[in-house]
N, C-alpha and C. Protein backbone atom coordinates (compact mmCIF):
# COMPACT_ATOMS: atom_id res chain seq x y z
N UNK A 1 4.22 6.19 13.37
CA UNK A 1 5.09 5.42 14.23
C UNK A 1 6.52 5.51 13.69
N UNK A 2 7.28 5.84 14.44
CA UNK A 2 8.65 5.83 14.60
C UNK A 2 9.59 4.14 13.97
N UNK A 3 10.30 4.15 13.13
CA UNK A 3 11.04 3.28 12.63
C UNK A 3 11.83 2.63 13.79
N UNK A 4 12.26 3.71 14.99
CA UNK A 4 13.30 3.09 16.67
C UNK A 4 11.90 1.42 17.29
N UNK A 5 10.65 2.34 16.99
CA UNK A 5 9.84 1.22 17.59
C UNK A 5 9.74 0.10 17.10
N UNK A 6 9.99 -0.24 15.65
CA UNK A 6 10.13 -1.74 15.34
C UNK A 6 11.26 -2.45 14.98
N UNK A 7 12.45 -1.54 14.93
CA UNK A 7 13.51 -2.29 14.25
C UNK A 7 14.58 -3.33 15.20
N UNK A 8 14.96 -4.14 14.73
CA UNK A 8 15.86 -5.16 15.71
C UNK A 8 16.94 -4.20 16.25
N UNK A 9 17.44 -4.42 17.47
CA UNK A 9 18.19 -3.40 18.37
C UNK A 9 20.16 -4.06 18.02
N UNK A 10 19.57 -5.56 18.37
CA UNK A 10 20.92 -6.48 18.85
C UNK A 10 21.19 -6.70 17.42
N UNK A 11 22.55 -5.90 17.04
CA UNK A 11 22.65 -6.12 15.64
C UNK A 11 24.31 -6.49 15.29
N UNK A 12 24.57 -7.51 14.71
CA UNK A 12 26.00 -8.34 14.70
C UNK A 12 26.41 -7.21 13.10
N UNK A 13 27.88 -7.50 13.84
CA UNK A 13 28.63 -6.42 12.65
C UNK A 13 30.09 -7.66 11.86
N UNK A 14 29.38 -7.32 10.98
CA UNK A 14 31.13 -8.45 10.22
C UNK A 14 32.09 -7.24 9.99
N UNK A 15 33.42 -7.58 9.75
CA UNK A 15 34.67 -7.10 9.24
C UNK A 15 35.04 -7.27 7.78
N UNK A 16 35.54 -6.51 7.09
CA UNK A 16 35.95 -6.54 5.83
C UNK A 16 36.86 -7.79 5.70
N UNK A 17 37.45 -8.29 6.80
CA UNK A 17 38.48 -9.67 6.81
C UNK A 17 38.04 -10.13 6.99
N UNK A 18 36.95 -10.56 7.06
CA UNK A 18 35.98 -12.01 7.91
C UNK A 18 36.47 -12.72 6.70
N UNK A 19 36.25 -13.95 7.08
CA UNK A 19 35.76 -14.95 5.87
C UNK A 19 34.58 -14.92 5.50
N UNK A 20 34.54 -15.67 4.23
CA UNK A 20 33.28 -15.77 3.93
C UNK A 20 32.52 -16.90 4.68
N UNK A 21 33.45 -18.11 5.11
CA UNK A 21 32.80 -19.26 5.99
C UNK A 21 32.10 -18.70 7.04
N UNK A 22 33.14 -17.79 7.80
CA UNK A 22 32.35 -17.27 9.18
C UNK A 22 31.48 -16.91 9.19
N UNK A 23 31.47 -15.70 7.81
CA UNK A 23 30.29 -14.57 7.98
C UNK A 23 28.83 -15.92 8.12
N UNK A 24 29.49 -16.72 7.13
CA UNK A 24 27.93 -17.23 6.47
C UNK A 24 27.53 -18.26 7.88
N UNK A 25 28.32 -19.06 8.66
CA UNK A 25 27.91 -19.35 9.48
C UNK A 25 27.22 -18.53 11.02
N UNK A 26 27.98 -17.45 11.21
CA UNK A 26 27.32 -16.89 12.26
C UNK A 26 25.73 -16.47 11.04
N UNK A 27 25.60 -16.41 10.12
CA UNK A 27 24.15 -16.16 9.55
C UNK A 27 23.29 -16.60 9.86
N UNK A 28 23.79 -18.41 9.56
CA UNK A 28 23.16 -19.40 9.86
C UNK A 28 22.83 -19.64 11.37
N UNK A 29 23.49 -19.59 12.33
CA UNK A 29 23.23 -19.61 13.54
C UNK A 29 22.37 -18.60 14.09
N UNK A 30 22.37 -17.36 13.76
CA UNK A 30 21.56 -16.44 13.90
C UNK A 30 20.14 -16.17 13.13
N UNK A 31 20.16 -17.04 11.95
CA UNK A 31 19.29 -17.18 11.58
C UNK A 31 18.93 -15.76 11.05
N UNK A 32 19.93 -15.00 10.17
CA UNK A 32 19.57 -13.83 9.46
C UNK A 32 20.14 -13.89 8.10
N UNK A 33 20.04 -12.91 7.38
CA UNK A 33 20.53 -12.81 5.51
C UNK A 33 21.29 -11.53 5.22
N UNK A 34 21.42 -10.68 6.84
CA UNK A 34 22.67 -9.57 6.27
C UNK A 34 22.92 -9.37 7.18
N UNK A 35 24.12 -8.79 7.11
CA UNK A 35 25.30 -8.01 8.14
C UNK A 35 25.77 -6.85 7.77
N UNK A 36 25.57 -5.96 8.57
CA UNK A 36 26.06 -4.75 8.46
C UNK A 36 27.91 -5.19 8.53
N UNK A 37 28.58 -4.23 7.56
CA UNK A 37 30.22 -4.59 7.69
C UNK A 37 31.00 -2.76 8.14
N UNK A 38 31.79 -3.43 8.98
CA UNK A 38 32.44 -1.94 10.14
C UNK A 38 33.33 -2.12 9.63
N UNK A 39 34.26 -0.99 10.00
CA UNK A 39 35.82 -0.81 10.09
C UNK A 39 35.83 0.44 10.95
N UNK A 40 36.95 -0.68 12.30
CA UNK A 40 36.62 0.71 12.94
C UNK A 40 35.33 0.87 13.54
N UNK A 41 35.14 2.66 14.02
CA UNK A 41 33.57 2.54 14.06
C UNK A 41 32.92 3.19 12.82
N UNK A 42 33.28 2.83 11.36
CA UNK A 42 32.73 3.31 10.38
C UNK A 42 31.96 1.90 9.73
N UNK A 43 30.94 2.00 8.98
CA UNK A 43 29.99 1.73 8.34
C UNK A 43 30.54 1.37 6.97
N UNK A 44 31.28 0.17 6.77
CA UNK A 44 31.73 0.47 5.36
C UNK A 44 30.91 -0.38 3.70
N UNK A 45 30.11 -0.87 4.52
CA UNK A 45 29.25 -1.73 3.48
C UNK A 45 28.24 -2.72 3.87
N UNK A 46 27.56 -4.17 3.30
CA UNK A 46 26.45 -5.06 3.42
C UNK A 46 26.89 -6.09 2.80
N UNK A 47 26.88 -7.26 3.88
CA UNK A 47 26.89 -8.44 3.38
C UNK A 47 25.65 -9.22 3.23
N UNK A 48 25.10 -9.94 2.32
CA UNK A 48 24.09 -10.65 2.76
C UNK A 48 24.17 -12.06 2.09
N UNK A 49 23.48 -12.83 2.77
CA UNK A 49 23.90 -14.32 2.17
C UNK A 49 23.53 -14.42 0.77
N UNK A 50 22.76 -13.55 -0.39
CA UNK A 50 22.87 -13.75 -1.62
C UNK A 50 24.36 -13.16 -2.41
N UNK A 51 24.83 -12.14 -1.31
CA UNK A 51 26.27 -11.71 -2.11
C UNK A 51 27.42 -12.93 -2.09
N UNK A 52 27.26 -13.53 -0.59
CA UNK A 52 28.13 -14.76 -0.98
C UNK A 52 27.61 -15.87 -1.66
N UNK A 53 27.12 -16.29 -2.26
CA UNK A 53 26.71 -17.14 -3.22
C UNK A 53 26.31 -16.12 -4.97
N UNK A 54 26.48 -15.25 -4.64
CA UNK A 54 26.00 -14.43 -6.08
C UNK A 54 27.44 -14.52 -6.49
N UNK A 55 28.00 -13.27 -5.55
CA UNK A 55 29.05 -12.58 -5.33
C UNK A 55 30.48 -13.46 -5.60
N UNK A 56 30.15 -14.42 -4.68
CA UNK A 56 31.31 -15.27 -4.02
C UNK A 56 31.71 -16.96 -4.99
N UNK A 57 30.26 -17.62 -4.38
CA UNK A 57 30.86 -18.74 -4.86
C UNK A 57 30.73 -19.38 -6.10
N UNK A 58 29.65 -17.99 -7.20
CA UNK A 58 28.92 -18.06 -8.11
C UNK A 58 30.55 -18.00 -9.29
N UNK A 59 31.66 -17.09 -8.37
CA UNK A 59 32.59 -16.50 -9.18
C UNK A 59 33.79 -17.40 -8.82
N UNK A 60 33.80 -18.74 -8.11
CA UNK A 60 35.12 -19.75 -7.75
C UNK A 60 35.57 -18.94 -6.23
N UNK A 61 35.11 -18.18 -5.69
CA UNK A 61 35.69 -18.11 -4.44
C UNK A 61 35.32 -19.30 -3.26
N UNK A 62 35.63 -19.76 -2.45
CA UNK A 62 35.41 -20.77 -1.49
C UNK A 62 35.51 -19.96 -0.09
N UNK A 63 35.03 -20.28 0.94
CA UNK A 63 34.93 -20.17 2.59
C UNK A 63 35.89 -18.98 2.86
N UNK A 64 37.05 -19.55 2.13
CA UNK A 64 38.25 -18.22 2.33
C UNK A 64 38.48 -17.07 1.76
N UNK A 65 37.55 -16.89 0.97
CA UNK A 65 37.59 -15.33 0.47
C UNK A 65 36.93 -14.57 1.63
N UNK A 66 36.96 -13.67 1.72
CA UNK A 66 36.96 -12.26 2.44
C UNK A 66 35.79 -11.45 2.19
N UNK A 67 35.03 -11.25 2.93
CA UNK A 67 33.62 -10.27 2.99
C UNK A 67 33.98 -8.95 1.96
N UNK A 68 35.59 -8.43 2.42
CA UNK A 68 35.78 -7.09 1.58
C UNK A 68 35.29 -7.44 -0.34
N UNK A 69 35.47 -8.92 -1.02
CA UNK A 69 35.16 -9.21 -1.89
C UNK A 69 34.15 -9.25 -3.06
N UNK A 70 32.92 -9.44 -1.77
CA UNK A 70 31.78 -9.62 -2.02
C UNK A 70 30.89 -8.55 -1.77
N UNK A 71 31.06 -7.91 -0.79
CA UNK A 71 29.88 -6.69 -0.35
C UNK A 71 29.78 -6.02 -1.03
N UNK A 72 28.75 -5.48 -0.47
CA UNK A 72 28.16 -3.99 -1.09
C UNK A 72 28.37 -2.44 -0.74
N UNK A 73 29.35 -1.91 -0.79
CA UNK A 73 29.95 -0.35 -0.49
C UNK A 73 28.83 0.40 -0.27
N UNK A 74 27.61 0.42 -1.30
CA UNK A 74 26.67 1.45 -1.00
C UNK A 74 26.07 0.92 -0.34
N UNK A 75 26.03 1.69 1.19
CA UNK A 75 25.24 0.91 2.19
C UNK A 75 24.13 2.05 2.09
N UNK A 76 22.36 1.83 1.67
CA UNK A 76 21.08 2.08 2.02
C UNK A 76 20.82 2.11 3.68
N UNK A 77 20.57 3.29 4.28
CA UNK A 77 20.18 3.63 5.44
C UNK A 77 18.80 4.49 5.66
N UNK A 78 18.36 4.51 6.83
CA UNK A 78 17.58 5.31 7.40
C UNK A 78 17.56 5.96 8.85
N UNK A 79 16.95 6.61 9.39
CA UNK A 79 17.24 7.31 10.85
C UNK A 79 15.96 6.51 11.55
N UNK A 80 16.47 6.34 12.68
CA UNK A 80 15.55 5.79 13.88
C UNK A 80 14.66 7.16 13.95
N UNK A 81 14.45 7.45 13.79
CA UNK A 81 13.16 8.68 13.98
C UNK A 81 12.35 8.91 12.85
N UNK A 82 12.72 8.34 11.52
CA UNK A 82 12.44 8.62 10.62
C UNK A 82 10.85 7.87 10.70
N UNK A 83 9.75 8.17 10.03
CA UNK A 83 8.38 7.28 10.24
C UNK A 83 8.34 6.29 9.35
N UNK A 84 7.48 5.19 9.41
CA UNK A 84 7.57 3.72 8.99
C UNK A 84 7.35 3.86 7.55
N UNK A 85 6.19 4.52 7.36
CA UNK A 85 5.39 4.55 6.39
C UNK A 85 6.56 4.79 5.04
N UNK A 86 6.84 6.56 5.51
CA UNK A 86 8.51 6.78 4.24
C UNK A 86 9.75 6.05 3.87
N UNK A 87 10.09 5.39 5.03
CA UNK A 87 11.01 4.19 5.04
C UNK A 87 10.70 3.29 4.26
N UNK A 88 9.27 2.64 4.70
CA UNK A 88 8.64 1.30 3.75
C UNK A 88 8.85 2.01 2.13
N UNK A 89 8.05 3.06 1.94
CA UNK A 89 7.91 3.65 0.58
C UNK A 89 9.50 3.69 0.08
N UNK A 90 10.36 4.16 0.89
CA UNK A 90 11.98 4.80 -0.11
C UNK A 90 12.57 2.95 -0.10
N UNK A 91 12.36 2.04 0.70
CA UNK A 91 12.70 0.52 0.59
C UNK A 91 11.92 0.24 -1.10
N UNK A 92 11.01 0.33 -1.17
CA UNK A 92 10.37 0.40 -2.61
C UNK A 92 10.92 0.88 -3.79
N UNK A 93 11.23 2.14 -3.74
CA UNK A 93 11.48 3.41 -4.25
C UNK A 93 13.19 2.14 -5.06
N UNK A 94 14.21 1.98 -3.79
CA UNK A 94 15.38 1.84 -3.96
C UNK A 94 15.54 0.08 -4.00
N UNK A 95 14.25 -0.35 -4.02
CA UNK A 95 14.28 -1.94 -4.19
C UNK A 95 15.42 -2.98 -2.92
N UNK A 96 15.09 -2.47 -2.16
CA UNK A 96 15.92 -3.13 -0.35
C UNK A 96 14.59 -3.30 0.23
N UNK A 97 14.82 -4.69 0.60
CA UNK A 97 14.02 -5.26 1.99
C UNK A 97 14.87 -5.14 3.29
N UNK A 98 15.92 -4.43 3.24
CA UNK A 98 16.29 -4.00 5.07
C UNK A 98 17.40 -3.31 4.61
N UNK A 99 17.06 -2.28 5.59
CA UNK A 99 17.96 -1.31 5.66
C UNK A 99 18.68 -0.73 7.52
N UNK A 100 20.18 -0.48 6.87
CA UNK A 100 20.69 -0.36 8.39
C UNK A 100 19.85 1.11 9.15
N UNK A 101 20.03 1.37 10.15
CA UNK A 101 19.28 2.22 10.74
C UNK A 101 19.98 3.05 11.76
N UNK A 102 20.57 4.52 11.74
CA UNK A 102 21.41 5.34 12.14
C UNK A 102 20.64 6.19 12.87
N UNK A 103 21.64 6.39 14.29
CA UNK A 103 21.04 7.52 15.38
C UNK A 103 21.19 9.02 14.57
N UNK A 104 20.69 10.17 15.44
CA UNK A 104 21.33 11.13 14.81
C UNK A 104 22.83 11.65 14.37
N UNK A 105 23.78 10.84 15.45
CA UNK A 105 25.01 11.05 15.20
C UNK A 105 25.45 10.28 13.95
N UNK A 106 24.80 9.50 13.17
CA UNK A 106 24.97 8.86 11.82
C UNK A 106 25.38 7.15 12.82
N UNK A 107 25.39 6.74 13.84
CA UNK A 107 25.66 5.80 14.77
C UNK A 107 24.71 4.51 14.34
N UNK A 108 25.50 3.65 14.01
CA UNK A 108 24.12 1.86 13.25
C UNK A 108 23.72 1.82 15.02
N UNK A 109 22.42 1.64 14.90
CA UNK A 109 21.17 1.37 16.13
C UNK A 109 20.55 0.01 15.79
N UNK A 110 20.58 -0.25 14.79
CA UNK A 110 19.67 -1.77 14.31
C UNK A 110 19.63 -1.33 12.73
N UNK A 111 18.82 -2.29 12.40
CA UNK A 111 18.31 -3.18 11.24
C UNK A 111 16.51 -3.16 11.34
N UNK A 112 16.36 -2.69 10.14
CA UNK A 112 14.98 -3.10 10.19
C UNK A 112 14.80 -3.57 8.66
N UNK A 113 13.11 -4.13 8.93
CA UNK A 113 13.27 -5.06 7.36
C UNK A 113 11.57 -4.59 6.85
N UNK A 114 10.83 -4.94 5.63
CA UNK A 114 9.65 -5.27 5.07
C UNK A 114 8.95 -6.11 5.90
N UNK A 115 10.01 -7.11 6.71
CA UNK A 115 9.26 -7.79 7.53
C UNK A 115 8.23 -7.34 8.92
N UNK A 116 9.84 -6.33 9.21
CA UNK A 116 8.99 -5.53 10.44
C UNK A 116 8.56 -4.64 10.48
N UNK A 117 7.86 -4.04 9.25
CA UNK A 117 6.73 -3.04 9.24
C UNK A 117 5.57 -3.77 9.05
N UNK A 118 5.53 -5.04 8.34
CA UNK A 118 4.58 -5.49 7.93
C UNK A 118 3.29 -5.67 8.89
N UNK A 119 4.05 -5.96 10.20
CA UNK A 119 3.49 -6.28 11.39
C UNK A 119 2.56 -4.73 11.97
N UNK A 120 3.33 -3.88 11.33
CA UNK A 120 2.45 -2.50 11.49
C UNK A 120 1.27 -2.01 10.93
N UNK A 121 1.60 -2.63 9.62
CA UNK A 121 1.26 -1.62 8.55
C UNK A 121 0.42 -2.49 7.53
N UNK A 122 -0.03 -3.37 6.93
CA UNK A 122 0.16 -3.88 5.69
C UNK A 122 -0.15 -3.71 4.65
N UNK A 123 -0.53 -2.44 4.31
CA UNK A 123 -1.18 -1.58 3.39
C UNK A 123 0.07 -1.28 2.46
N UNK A 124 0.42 -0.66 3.80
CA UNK A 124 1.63 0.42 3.35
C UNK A 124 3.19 -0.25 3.13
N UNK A 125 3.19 -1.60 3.46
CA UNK A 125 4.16 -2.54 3.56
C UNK A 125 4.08 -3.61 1.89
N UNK A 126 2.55 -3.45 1.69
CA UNK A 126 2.48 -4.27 0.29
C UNK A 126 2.77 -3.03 -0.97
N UNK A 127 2.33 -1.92 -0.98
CA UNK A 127 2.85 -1.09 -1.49
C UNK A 127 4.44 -0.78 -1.38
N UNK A 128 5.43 -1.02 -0.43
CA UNK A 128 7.08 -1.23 -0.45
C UNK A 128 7.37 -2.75 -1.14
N UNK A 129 6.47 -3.28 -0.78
CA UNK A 129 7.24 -4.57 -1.35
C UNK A 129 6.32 -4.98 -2.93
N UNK A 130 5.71 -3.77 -3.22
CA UNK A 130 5.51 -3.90 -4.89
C UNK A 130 6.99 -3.68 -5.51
N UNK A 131 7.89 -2.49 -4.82
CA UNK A 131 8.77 -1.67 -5.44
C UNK A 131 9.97 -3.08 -5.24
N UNK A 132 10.27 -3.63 -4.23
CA UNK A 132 10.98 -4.36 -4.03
C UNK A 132 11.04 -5.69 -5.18
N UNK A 133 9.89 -6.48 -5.68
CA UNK A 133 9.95 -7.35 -6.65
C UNK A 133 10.05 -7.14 -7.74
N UNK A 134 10.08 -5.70 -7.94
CA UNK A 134 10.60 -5.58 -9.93
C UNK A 134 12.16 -5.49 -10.03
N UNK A 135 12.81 -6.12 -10.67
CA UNK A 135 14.19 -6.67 -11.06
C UNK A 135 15.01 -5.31 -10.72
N UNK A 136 16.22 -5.90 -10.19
CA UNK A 136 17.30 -4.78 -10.00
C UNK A 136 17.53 -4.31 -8.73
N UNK A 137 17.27 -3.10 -8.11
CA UNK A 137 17.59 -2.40 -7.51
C UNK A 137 18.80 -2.18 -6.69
N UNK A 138 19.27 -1.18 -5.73
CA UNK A 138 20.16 -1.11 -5.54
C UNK A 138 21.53 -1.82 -4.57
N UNK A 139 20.87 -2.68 -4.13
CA UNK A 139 21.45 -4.37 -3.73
C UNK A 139 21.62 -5.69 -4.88
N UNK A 140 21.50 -5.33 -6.04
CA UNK A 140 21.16 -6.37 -6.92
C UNK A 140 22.71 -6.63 -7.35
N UNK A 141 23.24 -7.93 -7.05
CA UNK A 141 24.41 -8.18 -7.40
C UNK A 141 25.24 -8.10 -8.29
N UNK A 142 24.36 -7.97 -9.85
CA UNK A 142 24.53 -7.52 -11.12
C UNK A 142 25.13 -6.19 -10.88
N UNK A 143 24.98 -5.12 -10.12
CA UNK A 143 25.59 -4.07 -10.07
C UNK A 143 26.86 -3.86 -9.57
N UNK A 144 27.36 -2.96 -10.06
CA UNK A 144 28.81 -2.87 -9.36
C UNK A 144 28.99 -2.62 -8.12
N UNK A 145 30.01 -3.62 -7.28
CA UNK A 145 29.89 -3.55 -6.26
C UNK A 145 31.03 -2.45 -5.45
């Protein structure tokens, strides 16, 4: 099965100027933990509500610091065509529970997560999310951002 078949379609994009208040409230209202961040129509990084509190308010920033602050530059992707199974495994591999998800033209299509393979798969979904709970990986705020 194709990664296009489960991943969320309707996908909100923050700005490198956002605030951090905004970002974190449209989160809350939406009821999600990352945002893909644009400039332009480029792809320039990941916000997620542990970077602003890791990132952000862990370090004296308040509401008014700026998404560009906190994110994450290396944005982890995959292709909508790509199959569930390798996705789940390289989410493991690279320790991410969601990754943005690019047409062939390199174009963000959605978001998919551990969550929504799980619903597929759960074999192959507890095996990604072995890789995901050992310390670090490449979202881990400790790293340079």
């Amino acid at each position: 099965m194709k990664i296009s078949q489960i991943m969320t379609r309707d996908v909100e994009i923050a700005s490198p100027d956002d605030t951090l208040e905004a970002v974190a409230s449209r989160m809350a209202s939406s009821d999600i933990g990352l945002l893909p961040v644009g400039e332009g129509d480029h792809l320039v990084g990941m916000i997620t509500d542990r970077d602003i509190v890791v990132r952000g308010v862990a370090r004296g920033l308040d509401g008014s610091g700026r998404v560009r602050d906190v994110m994450s530059r290396d944005v982890k992707y995959c292709h909508e065509d790509d199959e569930i199974e390798d996705v789940v495994m390289n989410m493991g591999d690279i320790q991410v529970r969601r990754l943005v998800v690019l047409n062939a033209e390199k174009r963000l299509t959605g978001v998919v997560s551990l969550a929504d393979a799980v619903q597929q798969d759960q074999a192959v979904t507890g095996i990604g999310f072995s890789g995901v709970v050992r310390p670090g990986g490449a979202h881990n705020q400790a790293a340079a951002s």
